[in-house]
Protein backbone atom coordinates (compact mmCIF):
# COMPACT_ATOMS: atom_id res chain seq x y z
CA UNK A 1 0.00 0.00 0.00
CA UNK A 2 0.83 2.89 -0.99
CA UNK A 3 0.97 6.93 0.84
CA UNK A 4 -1.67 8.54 -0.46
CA UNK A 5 0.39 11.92 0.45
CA UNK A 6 4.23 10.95 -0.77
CA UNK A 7 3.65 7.57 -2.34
CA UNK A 8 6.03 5.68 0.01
CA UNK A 9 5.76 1.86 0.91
CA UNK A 10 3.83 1.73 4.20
CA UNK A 11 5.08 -0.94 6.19
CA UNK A 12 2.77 -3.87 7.24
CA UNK A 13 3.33 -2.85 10.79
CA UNK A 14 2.08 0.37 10.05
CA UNK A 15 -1.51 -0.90 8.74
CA UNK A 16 -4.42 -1.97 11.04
CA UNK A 17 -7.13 -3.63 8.71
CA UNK A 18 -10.02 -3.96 11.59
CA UNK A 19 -9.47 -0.10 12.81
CA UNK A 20 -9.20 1.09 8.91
CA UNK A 21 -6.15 3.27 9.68
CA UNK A 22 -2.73 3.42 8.42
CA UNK A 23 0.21 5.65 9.18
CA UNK A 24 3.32 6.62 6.48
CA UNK A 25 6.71 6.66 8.74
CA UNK A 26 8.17 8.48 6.28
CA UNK A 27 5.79 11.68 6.35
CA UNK A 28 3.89 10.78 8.52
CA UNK A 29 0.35 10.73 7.42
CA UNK A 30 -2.21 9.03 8.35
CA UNK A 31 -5.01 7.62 6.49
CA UNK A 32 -7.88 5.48 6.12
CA UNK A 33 -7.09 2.08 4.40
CA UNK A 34 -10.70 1.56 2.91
CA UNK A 35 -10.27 4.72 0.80
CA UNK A 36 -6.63 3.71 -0.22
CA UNK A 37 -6.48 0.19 -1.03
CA UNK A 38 -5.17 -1.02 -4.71
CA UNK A 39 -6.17 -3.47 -6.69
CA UNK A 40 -3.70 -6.30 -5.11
CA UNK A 41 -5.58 -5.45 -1.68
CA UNK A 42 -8.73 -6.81 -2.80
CA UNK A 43 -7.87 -9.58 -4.70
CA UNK A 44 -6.38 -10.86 -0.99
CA UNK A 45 -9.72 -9.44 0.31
CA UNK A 46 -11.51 -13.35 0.60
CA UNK A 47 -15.93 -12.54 0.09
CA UNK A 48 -16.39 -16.21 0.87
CA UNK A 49 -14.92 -15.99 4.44
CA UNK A 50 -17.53 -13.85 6.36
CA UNK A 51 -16.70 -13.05 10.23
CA UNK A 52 -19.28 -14.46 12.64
CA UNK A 53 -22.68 -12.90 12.79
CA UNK A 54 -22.25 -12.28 8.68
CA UNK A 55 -23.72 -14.39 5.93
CA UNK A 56 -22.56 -14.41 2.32
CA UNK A 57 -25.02 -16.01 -0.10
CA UNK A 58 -24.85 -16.16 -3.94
CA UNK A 59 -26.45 -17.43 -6.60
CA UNK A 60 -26.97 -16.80 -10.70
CA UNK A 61 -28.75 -13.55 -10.30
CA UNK A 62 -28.53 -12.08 -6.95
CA UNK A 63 -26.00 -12.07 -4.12
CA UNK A 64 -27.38 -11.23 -0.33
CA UNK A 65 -25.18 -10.01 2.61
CA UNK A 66 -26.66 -10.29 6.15
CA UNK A 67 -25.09 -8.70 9.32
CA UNK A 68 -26.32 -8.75 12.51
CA UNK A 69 -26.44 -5.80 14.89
CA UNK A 70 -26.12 -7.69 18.12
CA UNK A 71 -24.17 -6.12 20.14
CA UNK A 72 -23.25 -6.60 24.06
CA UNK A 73 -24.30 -2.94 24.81
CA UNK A 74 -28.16 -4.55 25.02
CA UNK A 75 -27.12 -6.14 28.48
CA UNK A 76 -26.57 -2.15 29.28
CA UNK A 77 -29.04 -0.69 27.86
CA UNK A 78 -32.09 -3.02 28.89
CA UNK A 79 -31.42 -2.51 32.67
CA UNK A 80 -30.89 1.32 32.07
CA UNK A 81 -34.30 1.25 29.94
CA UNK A 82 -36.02 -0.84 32.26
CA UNK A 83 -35.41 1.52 35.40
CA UNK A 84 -34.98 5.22 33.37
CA UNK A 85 -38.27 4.95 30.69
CA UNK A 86 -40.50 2.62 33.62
CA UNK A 87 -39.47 5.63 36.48
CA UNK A 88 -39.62 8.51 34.49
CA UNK A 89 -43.26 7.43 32.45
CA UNK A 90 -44.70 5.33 35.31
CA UNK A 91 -43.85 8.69 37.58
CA UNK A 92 -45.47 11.21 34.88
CA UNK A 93 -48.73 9.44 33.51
CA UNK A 94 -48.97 6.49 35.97
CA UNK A 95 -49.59 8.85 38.55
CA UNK A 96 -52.26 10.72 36.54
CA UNK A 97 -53.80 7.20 35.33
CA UNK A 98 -54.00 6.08 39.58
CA UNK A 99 -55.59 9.35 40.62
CA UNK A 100 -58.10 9.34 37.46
CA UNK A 101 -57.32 13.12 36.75
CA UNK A 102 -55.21 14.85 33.84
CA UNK A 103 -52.51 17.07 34.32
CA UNK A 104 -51.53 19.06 31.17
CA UNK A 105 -48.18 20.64 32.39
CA UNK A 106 -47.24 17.12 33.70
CA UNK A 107 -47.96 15.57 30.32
CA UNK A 108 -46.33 18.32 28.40
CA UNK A 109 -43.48 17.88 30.64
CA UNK A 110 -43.26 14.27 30.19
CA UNK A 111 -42.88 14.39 25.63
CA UNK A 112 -39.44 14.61 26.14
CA UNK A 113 -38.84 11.25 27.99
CA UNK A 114 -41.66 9.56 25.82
CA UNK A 115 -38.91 10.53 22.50
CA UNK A 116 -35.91 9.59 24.57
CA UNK A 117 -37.78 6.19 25.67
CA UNK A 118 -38.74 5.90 21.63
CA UNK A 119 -35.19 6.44 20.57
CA UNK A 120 -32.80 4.50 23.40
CA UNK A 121 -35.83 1.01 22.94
CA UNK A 122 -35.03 1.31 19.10
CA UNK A 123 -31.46 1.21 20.00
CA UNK A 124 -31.61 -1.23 22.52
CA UNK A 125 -33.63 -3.70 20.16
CA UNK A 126 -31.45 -3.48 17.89
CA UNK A 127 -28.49 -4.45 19.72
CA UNK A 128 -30.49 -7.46 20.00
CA UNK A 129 -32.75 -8.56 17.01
CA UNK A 130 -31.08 -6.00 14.66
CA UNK A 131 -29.80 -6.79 10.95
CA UNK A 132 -28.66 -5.11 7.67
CA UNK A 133 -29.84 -7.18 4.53
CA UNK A 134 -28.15 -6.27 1.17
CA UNK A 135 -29.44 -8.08 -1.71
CA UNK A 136 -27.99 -7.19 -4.76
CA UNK A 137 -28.12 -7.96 -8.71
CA UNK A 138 -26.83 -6.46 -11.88
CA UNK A 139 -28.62 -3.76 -11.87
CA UNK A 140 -28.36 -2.26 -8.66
CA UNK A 141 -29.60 -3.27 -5.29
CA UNK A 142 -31.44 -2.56 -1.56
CA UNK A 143 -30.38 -2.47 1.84
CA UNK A 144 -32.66 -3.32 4.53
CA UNK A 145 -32.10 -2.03 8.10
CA UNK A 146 -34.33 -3.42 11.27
CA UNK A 147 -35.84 -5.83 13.06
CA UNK A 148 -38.06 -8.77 11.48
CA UNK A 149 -39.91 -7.19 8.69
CA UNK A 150 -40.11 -4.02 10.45
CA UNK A 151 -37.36 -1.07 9.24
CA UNK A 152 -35.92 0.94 6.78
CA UNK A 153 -35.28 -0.27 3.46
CA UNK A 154 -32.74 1.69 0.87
CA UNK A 155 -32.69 1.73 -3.09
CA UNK A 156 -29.47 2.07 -5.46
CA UNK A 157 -28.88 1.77 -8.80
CA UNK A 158 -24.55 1.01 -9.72
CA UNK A 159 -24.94 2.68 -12.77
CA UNK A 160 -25.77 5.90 -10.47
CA UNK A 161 -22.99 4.93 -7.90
CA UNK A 162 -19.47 6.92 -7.90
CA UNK A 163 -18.02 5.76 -5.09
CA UNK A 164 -18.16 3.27 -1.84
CA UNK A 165 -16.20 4.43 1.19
CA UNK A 166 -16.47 4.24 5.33
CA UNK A 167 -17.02 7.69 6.96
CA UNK A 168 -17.46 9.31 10.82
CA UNK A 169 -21.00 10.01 11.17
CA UNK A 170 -21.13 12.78 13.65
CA UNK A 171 -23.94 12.94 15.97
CA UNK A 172 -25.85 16.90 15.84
CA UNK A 173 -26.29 16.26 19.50
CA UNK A 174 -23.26 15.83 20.98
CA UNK A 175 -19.43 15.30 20.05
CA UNK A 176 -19.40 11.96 19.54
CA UNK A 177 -19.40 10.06 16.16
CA UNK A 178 -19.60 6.44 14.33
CA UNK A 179 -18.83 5.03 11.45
CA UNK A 180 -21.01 4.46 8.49
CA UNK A 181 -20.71 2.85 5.10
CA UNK A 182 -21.86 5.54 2.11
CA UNK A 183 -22.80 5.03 -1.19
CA UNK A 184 -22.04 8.11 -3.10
CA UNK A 185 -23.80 9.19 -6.42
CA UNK A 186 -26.73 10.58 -7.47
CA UNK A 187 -27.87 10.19 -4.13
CA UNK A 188 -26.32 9.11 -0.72
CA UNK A 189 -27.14 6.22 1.01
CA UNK A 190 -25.19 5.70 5.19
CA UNK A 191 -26.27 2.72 7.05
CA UNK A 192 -24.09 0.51 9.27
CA UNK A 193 -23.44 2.04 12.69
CA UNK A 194 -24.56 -0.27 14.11
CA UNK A 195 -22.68 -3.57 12.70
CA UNK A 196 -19.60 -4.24 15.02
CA UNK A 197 -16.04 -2.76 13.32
CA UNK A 198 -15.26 -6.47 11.82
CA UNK A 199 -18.52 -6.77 10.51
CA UNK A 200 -18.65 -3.01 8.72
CA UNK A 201 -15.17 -4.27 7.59
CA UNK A 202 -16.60 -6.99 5.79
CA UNK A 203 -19.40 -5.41 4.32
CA UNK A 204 -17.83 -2.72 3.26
CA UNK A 205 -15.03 -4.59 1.04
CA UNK A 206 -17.67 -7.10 0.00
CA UNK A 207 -19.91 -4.61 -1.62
CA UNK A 208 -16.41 -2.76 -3.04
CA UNK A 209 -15.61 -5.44 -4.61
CA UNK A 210 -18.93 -6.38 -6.29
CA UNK A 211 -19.18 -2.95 -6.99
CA UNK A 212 -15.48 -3.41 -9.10
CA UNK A 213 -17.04 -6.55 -10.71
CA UNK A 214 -19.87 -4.72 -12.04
CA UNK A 215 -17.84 -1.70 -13.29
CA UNK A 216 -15.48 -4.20 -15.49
């Protein structure tokens, strides 16, 4: 592999595949390896090896990718759920519901922890039932990301796609970020934050390199 800066060798020692990071001693730059790798790279890069929690199915027409979002933060965030979204509802509207009489300040007050409840369950079950489908074809393909049936489901076309990379999705509400896969083109598709870092890995390089099968 190449620096992407001053074209030097970088040293094996110098490349960490699961963290997608890479550092030039001689210039010392550092840089992502999914948005550097050559042609050699993936040829090494094996599709038919998923990590656990991955499957890799093919067939004539259609290939499909599943990754699971379990994750061991659910034995975390259950507890906290159980206790934060049972006290802080149960304390708000149960009270109302015992004493048969409705308090419109209380319930106003109480919309807030009914959207944090929403979004920190969603989380929570998906650290535990979660998946990310990909099916793809020839022509393009759809990513599916939920529970069961129930989720959000993504459409792209290749012939529409530019380019396939892994990027730091920063959060609006605080500093913190994850990383996402995006599909670039003549729209942008992110999903994967919440596959583990071997399992984005995977994903990532598998749908690379179908995308570099489809291009030739």
């Amino acid at each position: 592999m190449k620096c992407p800066k001053c074209s030097t060798t970088v040293l094996t020692e110098n490349i960490n595949i699961q963290a997608d990071i890479a550092k030039c001693t001689h210039c010392g730059e550092v840089f992502k390896v999914s948005e550097n790798l050559t042609d050699d790279t993936y040829k090494a890069f094996d599709i038919n090896t998923p990590p656990s929690g991955v499957s890799f199915k093919r067939d004539v027409d259609t290939t499909v990718i599943s990754a699971t979002t379990r994750s061991a933060l659910a034995f975390f965030l259950v507890p906290f759920m159980l206790v934060w979204s049972g006290g802080s509802l149960g304390g708000i509207y149960g009270s109302q519901i015992l004493q048969g009489e409705f308090n419109i300040f209380m319930s106003l007050f109480g919309i807030p922890f009914i959207a944090g409840s929403v979004l920190f369950w969603s989380i929570a079950l998906m650290a535990i039932f979660g998946k990310v489908v990909l099916t793809i074809d020839r022509q393009g393909g759809k990513i599916f990301t939920g529970i069961g049936k129930i989720g959000i489901t993504q459409h792209f076309m290749w012939s529409e796609v530019s380019s396939i990379s892994e990027q730091a999705n920063y959060s609006r509400s605080s500093r913190n970020s994850s990383s996402v896969i995006a599909i670039e083109g003549k729209k942008r598709i992110t999903f994967g934050s919440g596959l583990s870092d071997d399992r984005r890995y995977y994903v990532l390089h598998a749908l690379k390199k179908i995308y570099g099968q489809v291009k030739r």
